[in-house]
N, C-alpha and C. Protein backbone atom coordinates (compact mmCIF):
# COMPACT_ATOMS: atom_id res chain seq x y z
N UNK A 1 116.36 84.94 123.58
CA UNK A 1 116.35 85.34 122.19
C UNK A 1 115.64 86.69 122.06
N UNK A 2 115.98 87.64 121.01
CA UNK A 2 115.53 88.72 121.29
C UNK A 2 114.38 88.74 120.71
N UNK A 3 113.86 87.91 119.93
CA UNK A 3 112.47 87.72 119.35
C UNK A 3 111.25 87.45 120.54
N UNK A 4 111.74 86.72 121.80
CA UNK A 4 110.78 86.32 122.71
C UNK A 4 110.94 87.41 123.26
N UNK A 5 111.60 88.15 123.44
CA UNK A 5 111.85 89.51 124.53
C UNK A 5 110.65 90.75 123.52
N UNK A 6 110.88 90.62 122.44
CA UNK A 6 109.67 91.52 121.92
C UNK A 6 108.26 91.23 121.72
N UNK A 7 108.35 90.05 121.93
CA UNK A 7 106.86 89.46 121.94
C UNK A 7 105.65 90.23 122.53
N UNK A 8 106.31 90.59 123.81
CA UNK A 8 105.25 91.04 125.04
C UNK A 8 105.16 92.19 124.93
N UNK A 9 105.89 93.33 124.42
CA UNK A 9 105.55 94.58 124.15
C UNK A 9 104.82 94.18 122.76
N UNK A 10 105.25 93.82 122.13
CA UNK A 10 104.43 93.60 120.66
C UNK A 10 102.82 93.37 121.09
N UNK A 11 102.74 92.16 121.83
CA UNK A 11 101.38 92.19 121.87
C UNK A 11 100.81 92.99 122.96
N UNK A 12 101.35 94.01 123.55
CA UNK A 12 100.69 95.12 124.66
C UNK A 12 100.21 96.21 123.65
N UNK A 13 101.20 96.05 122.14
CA UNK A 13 100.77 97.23 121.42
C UNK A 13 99.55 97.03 120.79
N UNK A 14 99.20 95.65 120.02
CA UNK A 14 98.19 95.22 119.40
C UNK A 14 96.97 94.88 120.46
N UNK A 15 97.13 95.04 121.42
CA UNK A 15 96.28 95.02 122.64
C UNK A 15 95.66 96.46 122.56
N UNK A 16 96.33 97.66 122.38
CA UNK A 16 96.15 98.53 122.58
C UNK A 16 95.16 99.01 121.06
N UNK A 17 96.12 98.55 119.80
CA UNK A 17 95.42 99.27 118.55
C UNK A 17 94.09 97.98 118.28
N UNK A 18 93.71 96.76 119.19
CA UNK A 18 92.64 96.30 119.03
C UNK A 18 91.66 97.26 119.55
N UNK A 19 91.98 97.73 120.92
CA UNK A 19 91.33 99.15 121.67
C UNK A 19 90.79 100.01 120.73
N UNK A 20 91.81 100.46 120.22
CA UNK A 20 91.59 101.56 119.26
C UNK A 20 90.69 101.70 118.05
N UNK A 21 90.97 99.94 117.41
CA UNK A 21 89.63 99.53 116.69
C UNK A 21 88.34 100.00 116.90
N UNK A 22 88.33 99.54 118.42
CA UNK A 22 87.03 99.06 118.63
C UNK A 22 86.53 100.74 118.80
N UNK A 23 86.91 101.69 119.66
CA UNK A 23 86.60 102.70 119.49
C UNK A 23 86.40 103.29 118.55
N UNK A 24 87.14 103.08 116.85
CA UNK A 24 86.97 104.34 115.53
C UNK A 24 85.59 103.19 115.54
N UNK A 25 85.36 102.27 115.61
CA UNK A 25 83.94 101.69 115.28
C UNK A 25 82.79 101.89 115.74
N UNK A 26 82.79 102.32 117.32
CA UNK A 26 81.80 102.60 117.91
C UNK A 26 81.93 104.28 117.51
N UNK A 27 82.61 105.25 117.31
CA UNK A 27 82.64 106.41 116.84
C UNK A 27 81.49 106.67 115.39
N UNK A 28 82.19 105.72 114.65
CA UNK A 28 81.23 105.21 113.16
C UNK A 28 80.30 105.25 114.10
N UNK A 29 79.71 104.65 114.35
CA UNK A 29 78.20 104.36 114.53
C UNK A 29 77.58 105.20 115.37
N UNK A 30 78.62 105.81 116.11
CA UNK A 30 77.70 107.38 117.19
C UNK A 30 77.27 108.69 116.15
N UNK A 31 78.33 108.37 115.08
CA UNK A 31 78.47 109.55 113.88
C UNK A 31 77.43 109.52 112.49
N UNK A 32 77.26 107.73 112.81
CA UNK A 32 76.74 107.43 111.51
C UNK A 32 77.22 107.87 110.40
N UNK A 33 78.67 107.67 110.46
CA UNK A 33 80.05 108.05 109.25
C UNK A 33 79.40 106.98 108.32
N UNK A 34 79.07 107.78 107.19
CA UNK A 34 78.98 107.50 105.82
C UNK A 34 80.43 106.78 104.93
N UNK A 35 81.21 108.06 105.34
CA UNK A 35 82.09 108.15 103.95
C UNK A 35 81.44 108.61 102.55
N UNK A 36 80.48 108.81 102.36
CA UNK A 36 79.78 109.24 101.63
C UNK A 36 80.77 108.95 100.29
N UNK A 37 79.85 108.19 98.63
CA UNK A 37 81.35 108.60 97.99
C UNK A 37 81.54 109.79 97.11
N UNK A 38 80.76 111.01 97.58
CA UNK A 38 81.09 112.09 97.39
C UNK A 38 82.18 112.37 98.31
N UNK A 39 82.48 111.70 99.15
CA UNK A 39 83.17 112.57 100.34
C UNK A 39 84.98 111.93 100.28
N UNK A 40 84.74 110.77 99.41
CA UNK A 40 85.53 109.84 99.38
C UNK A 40 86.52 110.32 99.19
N UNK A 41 88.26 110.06 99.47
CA UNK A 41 88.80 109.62 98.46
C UNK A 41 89.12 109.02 97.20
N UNK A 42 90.09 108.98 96.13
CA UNK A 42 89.94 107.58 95.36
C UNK A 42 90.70 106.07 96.09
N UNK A 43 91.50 106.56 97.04
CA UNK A 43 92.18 105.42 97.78
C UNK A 43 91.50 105.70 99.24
N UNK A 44 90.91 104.89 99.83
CA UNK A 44 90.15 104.49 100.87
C UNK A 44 91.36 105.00 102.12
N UNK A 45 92.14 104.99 102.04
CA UNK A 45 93.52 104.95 103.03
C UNK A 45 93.90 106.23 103.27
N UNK A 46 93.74 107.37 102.06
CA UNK A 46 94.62 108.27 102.04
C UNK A 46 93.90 109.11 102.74
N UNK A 47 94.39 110.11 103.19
CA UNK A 47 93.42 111.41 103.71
C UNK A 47 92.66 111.93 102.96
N UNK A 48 91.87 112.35 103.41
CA UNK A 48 90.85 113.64 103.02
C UNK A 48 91.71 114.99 102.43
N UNK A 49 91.07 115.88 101.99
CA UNK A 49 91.66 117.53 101.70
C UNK A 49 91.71 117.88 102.86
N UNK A 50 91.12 117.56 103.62
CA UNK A 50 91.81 118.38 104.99
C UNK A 50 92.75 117.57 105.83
N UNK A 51 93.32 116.86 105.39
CA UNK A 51 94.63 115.72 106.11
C UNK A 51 93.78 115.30 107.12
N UNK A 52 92.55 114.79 107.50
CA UNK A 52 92.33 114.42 108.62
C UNK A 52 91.23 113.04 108.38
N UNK A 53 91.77 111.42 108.56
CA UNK A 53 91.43 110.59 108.71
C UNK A 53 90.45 110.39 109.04
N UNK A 54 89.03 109.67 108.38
CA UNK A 54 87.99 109.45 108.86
C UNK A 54 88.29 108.44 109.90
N UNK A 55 87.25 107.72 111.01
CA UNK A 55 87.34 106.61 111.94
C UNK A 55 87.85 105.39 111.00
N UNK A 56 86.97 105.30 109.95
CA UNK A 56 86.57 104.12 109.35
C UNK A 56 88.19 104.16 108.43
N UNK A 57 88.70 105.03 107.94
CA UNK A 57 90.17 105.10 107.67
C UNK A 57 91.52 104.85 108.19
N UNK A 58 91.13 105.89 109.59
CA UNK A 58 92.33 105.39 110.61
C UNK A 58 91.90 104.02 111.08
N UNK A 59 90.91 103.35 110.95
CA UNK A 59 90.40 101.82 111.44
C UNK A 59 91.30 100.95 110.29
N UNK A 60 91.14 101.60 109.16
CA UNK A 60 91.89 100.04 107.96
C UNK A 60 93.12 100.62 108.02
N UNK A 61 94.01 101.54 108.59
CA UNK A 61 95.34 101.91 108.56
C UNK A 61 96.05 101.12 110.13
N UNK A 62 94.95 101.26 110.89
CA UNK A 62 95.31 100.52 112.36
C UNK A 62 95.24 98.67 111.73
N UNK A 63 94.35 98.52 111.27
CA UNK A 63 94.15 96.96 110.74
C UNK A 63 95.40 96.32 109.94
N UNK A 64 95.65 97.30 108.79
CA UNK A 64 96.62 96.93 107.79
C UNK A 64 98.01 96.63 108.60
N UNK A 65 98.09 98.03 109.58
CA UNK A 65 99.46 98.01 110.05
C UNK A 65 99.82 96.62 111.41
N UNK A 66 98.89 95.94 111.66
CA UNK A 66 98.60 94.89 112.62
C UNK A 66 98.92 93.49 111.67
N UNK A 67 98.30 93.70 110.34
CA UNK A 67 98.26 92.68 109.12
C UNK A 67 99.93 92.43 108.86
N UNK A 68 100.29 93.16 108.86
CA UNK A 68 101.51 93.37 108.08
C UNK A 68 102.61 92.96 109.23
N UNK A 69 103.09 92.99 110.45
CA UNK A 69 103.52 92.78 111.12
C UNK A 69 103.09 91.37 112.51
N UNK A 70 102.21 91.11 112.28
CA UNK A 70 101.62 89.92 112.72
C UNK A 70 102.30 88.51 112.92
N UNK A 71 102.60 88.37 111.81
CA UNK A 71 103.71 87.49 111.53
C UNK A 71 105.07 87.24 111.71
N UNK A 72 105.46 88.68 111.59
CA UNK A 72 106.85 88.94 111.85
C UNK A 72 107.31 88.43 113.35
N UNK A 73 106.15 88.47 113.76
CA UNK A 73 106.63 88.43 115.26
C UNK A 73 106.04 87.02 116.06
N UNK A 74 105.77 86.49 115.02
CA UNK A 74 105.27 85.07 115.41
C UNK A 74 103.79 84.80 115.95
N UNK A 75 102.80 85.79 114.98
CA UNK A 75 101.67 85.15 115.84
C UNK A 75 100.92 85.64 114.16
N UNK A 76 101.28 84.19 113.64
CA UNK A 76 100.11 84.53 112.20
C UNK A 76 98.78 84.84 111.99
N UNK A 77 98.34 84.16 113.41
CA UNK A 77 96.78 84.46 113.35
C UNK A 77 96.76 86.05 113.75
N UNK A 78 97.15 86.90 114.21
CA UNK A 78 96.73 88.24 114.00
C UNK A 78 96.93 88.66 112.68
N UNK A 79 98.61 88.11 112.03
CA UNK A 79 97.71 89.08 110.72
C UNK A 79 97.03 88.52 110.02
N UNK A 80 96.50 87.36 110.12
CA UNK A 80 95.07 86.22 109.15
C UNK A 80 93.77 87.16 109.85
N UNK A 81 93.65 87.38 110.67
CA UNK A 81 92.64 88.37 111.23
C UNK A 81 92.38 89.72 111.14
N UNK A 82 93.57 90.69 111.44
CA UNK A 82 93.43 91.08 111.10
C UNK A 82 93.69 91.89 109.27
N UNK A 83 94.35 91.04 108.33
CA UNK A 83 94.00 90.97 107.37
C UNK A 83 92.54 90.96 106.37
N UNK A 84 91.91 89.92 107.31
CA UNK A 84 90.51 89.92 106.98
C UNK A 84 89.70 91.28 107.84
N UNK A 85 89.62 91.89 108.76
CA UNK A 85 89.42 92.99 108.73
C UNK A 85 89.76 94.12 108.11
N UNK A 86 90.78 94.27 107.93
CA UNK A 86 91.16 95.04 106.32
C UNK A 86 90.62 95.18 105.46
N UNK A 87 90.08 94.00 104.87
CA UNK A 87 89.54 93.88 103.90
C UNK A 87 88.31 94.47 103.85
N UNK A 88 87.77 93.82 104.85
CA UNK A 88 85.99 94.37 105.34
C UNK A 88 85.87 95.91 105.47
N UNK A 89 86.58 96.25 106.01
CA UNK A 89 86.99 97.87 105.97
C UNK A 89 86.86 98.50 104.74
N UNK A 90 87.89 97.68 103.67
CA UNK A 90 87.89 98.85 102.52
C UNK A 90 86.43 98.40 101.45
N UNK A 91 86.13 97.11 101.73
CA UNK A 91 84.94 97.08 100.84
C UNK A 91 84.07 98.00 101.44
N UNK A 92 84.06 98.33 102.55
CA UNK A 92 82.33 99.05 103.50
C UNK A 92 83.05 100.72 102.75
N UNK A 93 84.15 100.29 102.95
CA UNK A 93 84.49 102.33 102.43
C UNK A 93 84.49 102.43 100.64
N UNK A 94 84.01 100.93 100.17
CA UNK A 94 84.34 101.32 98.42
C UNK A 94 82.67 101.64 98.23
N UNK A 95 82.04 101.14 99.18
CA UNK A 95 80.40 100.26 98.63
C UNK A 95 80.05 101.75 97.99
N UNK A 96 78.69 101.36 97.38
CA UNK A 96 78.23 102.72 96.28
C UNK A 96 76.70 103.42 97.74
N UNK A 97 76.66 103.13 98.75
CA UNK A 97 75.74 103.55 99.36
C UNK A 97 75.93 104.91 99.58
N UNK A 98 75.36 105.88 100.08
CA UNK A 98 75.50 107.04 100.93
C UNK A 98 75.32 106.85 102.12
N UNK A 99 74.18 106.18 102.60
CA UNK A 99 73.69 106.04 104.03
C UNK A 99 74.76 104.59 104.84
N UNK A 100 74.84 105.20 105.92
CA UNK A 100 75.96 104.45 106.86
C UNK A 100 75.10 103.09 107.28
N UNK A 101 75.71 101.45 106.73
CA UNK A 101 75.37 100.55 106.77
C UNK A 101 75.47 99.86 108.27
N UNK A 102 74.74 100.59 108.98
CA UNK A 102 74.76 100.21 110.57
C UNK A 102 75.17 98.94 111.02
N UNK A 103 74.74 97.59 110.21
CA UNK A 103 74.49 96.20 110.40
C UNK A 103 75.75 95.99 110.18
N UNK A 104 76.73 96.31 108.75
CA UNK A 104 78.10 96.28 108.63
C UNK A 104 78.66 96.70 109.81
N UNK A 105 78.54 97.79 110.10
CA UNK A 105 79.42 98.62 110.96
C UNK A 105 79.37 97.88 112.36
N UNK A 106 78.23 97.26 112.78
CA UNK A 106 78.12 96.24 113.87
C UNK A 106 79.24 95.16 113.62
N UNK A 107 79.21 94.32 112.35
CA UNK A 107 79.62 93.41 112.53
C UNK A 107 81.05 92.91 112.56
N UNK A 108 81.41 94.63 112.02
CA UNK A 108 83.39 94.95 112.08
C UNK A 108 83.53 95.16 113.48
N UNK A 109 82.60 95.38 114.48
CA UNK A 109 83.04 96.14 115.56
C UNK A 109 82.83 94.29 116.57
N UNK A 110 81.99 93.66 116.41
CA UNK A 110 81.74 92.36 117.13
C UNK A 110 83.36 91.85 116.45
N UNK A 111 83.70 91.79 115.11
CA UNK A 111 84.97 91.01 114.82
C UNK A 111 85.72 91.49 115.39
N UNK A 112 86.21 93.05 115.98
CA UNK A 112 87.19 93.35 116.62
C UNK A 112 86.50 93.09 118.05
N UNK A 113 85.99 92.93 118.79
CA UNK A 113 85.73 92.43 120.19
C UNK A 113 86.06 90.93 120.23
N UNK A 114 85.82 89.94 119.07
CA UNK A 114 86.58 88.53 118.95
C UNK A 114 87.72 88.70 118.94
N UNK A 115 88.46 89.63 118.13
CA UNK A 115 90.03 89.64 118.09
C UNK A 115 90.68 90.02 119.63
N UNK A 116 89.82 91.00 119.89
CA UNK A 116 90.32 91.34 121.44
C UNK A 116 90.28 90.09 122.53
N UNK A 117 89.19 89.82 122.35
CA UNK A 117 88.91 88.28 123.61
C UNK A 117 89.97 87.60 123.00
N UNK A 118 90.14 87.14 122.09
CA UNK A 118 91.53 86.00 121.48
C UNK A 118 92.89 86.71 122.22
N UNK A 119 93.03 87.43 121.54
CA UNK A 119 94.25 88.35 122.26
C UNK A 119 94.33 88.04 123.74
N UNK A 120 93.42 88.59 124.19
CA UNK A 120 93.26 88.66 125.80
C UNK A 120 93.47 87.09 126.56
N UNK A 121 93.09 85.88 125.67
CA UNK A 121 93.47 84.74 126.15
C UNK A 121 94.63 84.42 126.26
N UNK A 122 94.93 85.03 124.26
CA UNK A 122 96.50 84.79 124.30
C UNK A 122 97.59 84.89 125.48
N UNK A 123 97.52 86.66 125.56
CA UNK A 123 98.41 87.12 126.53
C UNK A 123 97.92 86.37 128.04
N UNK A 124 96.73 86.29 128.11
CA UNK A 124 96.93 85.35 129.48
C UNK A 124 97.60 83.67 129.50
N UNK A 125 97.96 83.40 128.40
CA UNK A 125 98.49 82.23 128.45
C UNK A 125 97.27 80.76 128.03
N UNK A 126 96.10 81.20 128.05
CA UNK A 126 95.02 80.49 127.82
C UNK A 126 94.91 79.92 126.12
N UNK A 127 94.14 78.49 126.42
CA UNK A 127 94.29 77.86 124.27
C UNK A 127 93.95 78.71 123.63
């Protein structure tokens, strides 16, 4: 069926943009990316004036686009997961702080290292 034949690239890709997570997160926190909401957008998603994606942006655009297709391909718990990272994303980019909430920013980056280990069982065939 051609649905099982895409499976395995599907999840080599979400293998990859869990990667990618985890890196705009540890970036946040080498940068101590604010988002400042002077610096903000009004939509958390969209670019900046200079077309160029904060971490913490291209992080809920990598999340959303994992959310949204998750399912399609037969594995609901990625987008139940990453859905809920999504979320966490755009509240940390709405909050009224200036200063970069380190403890948050930890605890999006531990949820994407759970999503990765899950993944990583998955594709090995493990419960």
């Amino acid at each position: 069926m051609l649905l099982d034949r895409m499976r395995g690239p599907y999840l080599e890709s979400v293998s990859r943009k869990v990667e990618a997570l985890a890196v705009l997160l540890c970036r946040s926190l080498a940068e101590g990316s604010a988002d400042a909401p002077e610096e903000r957008s009004s939509s958390p998603s969209s670019d900046d004036s200079t077309g160029v994606e904060s971490p913490l942006q291209e992080a809920l655009r990598l999340a959303h686009s994992m959310a949204g297709s998750g399912a399609s391909y037969g594995f609901p718990g990625i987008s139940t997961r990453s859905r809920a990272l999504e979320r966490e994303i755009h509240a940390y980019l709405q909050r009224d702080e200036e200063s970069p909430d380190l403890s948050a920013l930890l605890d999006l980056l531990l949820r994407v290292l759970h999503m990765r280990s899950a993944l990583t069982r998955a594709t090995e065939g493990d419960p």
